[in-house]
N, C-alpha and C. Protein backbone atom coordinates (compact mmCIF):
# COMPACT_ATOMS: atom_id res chain seq x y z
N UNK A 1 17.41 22.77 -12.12
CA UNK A 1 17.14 21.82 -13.17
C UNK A 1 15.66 21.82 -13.46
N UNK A 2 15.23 21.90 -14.80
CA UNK A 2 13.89 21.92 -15.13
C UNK A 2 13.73 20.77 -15.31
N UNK A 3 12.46 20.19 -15.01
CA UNK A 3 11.68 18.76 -15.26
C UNK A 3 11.19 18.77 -16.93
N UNK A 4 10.95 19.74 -17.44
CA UNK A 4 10.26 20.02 -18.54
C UNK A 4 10.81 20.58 -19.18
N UNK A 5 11.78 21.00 -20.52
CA UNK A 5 11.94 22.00 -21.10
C UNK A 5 11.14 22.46 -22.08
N UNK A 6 10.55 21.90 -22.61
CA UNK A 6 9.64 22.26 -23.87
C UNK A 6 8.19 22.44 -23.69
N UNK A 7 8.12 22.57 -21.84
CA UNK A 7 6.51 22.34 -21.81
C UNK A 7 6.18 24.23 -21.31
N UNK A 8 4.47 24.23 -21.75
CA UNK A 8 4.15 25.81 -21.56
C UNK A 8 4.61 26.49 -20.00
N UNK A 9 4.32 25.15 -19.05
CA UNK A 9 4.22 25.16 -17.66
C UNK A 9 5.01 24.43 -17.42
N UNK A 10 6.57 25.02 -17.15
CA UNK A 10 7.78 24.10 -16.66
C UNK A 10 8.23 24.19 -15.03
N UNK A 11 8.35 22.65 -14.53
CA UNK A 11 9.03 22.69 -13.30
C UNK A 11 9.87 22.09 -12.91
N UNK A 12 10.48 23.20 -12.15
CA UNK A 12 11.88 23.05 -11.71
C UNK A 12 12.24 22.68 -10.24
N UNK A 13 13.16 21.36 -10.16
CA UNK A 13 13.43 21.48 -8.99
C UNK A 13 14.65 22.33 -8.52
N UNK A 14 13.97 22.85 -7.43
CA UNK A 14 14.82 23.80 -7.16
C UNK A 14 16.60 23.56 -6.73
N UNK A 15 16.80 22.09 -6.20
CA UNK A 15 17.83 21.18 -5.89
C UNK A 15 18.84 21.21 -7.17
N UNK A 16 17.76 21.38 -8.36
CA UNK A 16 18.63 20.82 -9.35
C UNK A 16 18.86 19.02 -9.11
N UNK A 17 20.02 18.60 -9.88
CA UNK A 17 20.19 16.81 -9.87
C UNK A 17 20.42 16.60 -8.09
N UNK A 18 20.65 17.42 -7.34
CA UNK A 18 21.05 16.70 -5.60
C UNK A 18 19.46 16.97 -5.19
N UNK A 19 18.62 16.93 -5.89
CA UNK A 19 17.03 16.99 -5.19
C UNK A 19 17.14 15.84 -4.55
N UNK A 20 16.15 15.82 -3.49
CA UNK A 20 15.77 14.67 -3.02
C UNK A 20 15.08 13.62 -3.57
N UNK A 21 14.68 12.48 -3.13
CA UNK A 21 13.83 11.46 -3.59
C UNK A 21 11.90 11.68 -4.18
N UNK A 22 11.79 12.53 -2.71
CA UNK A 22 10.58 12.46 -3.09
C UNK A 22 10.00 14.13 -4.13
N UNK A 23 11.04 14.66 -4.23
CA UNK A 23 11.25 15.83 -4.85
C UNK A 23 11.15 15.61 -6.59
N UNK A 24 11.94 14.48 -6.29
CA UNK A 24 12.11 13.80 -8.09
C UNK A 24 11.12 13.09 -8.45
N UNK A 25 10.54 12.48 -7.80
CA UNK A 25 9.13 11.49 -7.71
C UNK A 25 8.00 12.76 -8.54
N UNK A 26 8.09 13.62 -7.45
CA UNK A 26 6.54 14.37 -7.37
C UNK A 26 7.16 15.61 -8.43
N UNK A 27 8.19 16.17 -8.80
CA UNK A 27 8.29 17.02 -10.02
C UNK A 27 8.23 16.13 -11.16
N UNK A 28 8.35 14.82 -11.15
CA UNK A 28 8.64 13.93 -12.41
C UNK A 28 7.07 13.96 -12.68
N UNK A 29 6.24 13.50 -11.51
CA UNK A 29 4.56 13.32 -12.15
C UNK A 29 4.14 14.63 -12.46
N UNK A 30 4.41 16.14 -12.01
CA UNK A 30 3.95 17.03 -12.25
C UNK A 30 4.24 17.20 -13.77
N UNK A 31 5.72 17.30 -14.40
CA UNK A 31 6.04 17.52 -15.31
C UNK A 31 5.10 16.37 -16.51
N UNK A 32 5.34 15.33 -16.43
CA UNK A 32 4.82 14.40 -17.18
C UNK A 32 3.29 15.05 -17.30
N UNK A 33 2.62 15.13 -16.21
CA UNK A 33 1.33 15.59 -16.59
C UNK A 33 0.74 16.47 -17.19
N UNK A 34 1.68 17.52 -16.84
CA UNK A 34 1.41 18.80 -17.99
C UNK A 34 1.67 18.99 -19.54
N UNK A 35 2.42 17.90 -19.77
CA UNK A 35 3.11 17.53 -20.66
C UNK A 35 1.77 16.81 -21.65
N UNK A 36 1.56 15.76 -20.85
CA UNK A 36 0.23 14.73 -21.18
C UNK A 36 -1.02 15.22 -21.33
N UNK A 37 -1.39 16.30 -20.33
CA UNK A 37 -2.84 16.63 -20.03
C UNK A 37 -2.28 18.16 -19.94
N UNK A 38 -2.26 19.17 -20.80
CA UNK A 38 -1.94 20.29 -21.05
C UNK A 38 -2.99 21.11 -20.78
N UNK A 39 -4.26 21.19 -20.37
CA UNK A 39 -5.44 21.40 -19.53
C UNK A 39 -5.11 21.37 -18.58
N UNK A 40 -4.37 20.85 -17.55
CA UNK A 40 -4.00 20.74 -16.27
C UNK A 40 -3.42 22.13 -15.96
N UNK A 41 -2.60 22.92 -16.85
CA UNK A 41 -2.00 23.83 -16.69
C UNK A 41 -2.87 25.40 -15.89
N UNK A 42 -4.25 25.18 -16.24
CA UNK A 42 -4.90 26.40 -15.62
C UNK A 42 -4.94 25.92 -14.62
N UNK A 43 -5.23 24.22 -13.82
CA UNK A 43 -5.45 24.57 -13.12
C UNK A 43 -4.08 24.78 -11.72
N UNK A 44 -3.24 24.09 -12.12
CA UNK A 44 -1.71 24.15 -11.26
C UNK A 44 -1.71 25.96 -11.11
N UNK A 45 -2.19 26.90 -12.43
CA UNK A 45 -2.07 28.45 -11.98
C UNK A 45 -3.28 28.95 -11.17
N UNK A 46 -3.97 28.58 -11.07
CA UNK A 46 -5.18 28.60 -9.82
C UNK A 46 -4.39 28.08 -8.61
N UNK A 47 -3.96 27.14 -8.31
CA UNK A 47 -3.23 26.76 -7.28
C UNK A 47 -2.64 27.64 -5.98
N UNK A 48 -2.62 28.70 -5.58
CA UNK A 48 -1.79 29.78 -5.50
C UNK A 48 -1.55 29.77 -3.96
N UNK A 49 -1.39 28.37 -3.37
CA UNK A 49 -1.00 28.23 -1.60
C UNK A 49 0.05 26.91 -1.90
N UNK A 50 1.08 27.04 -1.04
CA UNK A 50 1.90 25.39 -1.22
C UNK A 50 1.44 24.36 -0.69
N UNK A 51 1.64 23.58 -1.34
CA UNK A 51 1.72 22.25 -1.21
C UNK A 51 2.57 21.37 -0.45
N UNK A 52 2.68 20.50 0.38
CA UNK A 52 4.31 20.15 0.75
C UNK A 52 3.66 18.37 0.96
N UNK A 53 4.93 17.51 0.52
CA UNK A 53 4.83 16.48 0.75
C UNK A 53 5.69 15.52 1.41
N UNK A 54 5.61 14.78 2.50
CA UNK A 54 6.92 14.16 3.67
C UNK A 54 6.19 12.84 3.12
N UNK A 55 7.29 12.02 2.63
CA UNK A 55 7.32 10.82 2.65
C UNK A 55 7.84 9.95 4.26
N UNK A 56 6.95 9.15 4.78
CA UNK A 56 7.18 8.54 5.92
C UNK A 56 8.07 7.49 5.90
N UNK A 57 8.57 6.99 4.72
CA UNK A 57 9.39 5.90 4.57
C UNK A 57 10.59 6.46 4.39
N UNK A 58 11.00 7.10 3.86
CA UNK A 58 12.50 8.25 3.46
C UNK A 58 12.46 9.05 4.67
N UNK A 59 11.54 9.33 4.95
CA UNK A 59 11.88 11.00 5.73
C UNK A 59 12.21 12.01 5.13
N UNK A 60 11.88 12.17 4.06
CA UNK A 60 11.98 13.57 2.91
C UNK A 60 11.19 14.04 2.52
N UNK A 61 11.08 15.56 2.45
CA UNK A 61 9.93 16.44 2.42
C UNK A 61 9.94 17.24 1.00
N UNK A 62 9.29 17.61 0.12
CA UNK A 62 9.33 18.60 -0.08
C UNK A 62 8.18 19.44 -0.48
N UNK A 63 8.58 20.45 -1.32
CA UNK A 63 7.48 21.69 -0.79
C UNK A 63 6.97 21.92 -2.50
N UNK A 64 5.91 22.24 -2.90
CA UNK A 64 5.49 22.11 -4.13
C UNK A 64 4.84 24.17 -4.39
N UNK A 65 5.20 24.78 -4.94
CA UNK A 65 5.01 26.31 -5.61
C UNK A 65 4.69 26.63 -6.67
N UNK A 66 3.38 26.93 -6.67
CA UNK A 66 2.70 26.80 -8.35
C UNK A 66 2.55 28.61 -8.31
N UNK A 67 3.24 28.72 -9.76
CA UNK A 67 3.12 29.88 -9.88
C UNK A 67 2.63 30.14 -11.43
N UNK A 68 2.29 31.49 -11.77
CA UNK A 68 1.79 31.86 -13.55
C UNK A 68 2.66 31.26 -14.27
N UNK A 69 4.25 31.12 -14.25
CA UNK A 69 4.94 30.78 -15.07
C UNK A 69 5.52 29.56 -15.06
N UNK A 70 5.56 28.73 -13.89
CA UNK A 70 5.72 27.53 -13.44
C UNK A 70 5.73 26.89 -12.39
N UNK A 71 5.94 25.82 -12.42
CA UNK A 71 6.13 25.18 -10.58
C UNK A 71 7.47 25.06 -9.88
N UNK A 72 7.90 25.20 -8.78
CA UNK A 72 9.04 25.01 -8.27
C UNK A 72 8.93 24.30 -7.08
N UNK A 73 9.63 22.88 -7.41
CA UNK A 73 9.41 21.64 -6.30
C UNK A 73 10.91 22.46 -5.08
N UNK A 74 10.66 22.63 -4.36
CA UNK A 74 11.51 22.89 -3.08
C UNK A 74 12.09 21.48 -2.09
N UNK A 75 13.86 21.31 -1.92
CA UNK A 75 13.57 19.97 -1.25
C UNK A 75 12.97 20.59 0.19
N UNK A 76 12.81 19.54 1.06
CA UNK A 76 12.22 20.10 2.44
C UNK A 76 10.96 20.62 3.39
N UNK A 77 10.56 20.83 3.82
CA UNK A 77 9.25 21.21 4.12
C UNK A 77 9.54 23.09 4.19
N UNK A 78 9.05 24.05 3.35
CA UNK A 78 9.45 25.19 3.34
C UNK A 78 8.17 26.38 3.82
N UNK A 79 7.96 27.46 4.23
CA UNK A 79 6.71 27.99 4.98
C UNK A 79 6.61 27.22 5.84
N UNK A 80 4.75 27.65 5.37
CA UNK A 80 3.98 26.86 6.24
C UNK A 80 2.99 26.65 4.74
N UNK A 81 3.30 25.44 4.52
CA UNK A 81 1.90 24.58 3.75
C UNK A 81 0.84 25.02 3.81
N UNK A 82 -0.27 24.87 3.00
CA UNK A 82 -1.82 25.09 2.89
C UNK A 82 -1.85 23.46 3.38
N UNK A 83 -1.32 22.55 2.69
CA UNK A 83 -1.84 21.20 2.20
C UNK A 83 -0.73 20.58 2.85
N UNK A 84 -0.81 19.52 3.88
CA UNK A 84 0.63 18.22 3.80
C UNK A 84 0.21 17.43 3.91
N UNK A 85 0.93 16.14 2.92
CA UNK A 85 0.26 14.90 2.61
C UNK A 85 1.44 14.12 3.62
N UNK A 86 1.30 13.71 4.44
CA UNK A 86 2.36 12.92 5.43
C UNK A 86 1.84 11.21 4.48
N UNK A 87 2.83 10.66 3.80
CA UNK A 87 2.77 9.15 3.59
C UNK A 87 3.50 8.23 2.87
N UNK A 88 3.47 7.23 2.88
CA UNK A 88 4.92 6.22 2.10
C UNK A 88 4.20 6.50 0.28
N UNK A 89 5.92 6.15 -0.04
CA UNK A 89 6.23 6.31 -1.56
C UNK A 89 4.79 5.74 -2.03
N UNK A 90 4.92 4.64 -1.64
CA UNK A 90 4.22 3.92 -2.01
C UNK A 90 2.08 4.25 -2.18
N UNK A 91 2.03 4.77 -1.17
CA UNK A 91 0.92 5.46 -0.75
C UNK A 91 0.79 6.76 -1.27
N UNK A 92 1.45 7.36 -1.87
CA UNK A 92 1.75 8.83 -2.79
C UNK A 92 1.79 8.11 -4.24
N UNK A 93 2.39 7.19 -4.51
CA UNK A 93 2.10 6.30 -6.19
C UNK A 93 0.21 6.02 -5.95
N UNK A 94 -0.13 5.55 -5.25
CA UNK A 94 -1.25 4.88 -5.04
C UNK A 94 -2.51 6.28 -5.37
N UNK A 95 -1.93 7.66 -4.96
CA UNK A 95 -3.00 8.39 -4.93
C UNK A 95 -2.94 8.97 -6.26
N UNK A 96 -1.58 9.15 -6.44
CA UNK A 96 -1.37 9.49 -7.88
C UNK A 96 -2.26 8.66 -9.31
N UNK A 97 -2.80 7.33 -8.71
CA UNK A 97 -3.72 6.99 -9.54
C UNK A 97 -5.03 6.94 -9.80
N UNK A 98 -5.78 7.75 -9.08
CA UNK A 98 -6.67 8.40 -8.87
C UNK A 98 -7.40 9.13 -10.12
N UNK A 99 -8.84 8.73 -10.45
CA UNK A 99 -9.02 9.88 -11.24
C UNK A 99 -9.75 11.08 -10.89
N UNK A 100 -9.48 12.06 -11.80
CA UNK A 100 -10.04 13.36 -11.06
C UNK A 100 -10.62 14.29 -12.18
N UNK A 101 -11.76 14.79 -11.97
CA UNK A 101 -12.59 15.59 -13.07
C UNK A 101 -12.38 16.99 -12.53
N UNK A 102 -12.52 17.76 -13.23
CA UNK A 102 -12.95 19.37 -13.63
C UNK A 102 -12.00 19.90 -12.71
N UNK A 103 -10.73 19.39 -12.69
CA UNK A 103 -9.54 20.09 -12.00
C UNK A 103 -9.95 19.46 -10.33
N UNK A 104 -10.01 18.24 -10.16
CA UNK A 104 -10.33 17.85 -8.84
C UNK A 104 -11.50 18.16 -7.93
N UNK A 105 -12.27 19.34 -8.52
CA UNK A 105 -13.12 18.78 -7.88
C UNK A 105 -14.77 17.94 -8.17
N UNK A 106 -14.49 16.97 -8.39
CA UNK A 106 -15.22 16.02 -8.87
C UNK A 106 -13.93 14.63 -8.44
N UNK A 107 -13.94 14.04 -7.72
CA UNK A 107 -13.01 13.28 -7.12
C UNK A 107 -13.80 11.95 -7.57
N UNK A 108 -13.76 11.19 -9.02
CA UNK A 108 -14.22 10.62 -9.43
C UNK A 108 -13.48 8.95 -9.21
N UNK A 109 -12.09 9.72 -8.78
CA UNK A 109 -11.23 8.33 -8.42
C UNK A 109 -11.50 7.80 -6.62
N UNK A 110 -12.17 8.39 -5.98
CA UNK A 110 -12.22 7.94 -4.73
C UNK A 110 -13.23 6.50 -4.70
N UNK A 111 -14.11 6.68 -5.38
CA UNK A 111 -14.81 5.72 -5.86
C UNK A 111 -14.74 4.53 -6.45
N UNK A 112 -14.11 3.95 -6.10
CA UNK A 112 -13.57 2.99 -6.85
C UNK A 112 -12.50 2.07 -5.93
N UNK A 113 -11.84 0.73 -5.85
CA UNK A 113 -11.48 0.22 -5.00
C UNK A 113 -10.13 0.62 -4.54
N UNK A 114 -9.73 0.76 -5.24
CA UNK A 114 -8.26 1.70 -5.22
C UNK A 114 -8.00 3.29 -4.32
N UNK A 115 -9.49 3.54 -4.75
CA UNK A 115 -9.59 5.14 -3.88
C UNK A 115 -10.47 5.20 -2.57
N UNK A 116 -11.46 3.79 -2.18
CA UNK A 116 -11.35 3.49 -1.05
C UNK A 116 -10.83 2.98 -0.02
N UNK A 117 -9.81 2.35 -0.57
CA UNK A 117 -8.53 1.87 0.29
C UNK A 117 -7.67 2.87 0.66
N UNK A 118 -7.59 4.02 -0.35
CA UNK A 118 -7.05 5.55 0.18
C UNK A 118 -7.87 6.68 1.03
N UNK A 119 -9.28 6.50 1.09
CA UNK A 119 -10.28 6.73 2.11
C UNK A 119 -9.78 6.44 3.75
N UNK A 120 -9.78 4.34 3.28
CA UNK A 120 -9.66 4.34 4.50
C UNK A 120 -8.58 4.32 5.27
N UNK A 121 -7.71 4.65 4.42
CA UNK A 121 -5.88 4.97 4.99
C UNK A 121 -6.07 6.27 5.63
N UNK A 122 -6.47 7.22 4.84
CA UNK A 122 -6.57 8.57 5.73
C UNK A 122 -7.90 8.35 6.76
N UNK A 123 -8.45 7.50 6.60
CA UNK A 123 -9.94 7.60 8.37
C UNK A 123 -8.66 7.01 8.97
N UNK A 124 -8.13 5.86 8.81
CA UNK A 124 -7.12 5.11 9.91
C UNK A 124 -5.63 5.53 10.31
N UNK A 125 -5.66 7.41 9.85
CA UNK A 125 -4.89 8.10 10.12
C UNK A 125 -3.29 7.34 9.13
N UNK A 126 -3.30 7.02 8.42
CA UNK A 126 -2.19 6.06 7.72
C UNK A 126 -1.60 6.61 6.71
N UNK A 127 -2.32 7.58 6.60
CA UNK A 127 -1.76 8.82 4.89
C UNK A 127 -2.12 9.85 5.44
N UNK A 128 -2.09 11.17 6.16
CA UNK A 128 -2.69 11.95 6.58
C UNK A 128 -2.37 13.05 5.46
N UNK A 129 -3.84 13.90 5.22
CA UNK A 129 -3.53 15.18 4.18
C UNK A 129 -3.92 16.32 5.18
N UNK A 130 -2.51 16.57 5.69
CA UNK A 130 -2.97 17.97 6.34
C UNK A 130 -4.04 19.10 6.05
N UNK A 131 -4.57 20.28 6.56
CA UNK A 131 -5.12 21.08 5.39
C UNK A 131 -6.47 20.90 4.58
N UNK A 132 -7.20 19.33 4.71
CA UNK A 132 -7.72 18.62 3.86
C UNK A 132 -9.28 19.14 4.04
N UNK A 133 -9.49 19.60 5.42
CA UNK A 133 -10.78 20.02 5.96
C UNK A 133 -10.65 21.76 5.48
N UNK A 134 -9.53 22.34 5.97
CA UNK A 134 -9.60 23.86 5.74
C UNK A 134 -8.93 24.35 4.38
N UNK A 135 -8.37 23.59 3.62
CA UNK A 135 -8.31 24.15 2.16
C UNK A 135 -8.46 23.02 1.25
N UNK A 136 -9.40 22.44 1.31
CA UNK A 136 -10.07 20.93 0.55
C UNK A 136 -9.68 21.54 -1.18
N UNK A 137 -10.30 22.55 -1.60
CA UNK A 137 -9.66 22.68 -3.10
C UNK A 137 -8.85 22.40 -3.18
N UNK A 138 -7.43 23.48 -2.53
CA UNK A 138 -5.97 23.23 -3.06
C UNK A 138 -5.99 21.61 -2.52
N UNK A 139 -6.13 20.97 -1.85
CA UNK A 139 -6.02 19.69 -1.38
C UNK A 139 -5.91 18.56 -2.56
N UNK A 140 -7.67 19.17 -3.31
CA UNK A 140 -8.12 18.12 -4.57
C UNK A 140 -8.05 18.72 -5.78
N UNK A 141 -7.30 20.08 -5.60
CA UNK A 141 -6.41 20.34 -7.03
C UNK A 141 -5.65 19.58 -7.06
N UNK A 142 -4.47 19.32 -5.99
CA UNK A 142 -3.14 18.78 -6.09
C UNK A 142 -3.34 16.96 -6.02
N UNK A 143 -4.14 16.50 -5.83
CA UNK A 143 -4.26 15.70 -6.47
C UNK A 143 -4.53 15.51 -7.91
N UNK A 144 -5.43 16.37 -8.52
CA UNK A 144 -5.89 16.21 -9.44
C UNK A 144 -4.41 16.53 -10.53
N UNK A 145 -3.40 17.28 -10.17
CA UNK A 145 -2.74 17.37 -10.72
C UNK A 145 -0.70 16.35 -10.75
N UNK A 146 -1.28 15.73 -9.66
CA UNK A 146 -0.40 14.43 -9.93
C UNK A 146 -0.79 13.03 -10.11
N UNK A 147 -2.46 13.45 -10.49
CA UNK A 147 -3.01 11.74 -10.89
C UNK A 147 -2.59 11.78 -12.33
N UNK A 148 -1.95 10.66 -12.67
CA UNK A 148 -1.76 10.17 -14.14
C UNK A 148 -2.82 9.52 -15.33
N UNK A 149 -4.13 9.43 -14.91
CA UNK A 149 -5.08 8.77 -15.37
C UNK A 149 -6.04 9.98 -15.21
């Protein structure tokens, strides 16, 4: 099932409609954004290591694959990740609002009260972004590409 049909950069979960929760969450903001912010699209194709995301409140994982022609949300944790964001729904909405310049890196949303409360969730180990020290780009691409603002 594609998230997007009409967009340049369409993604698909790979589940189709039995995707998981947090599968539908995080292809729904991908799609919307490319959709919205059609600039985003170079940088999701720069992207070129996975992504994977485990919600701590569900217990559902899945795996994010940016490729030239599109993205493919995977349910599950699949490989081995560049990037894992271990954290509640809720705490994955929260980062998603974040703003982010020149394809993330310029992390312009950390600044701000909203993105130091997500600071200090990950110092107090409470959101952990795997990956975050040894592939910090793909880290603050993939934010940059499921913040909605």
């Amino acid at each position: 099932m594609s998230i997007t049909e009409a967009n340049a950069y369409p993604v698909e979960l790979e589940a189709g409609d039995s995707a998981n929760g947090v599968s539908s969450i995080v292809g729904t903001l991908l799609g919307q954004n490319f959709e919205n912010f059609p600039e985003r699209v170079r940088f999701a194709k720069r992207t070129s290591r996975p992504v994977a995301v485990y919600s701590t409140d569900t217990e559902q994982a899945c795996t994010i694959m940016f490729r030239g022609h599109g993205a493919i949300v995977h349910d599950g944790l699949i490989g081995r990740p560049a990037v894992t964001v271990r954290a509640s729904v809720d705490q994955i909405l929260d980062v998603s609002q974040l703003k982010m310049k020149r394809g993330g890196l310029v992390p312009v949303g950390f600044f701000t009260k909203r993105g130091m409360s997500v600071l200090g969730q990950i110092l107090r180990r409470k959101l952990v972004v795997k990956g975050l020290l040894t592939h910090p780009i793909t880290a603050l691409r993939f934010i940059a590409l499921v913040s909605v603002v």
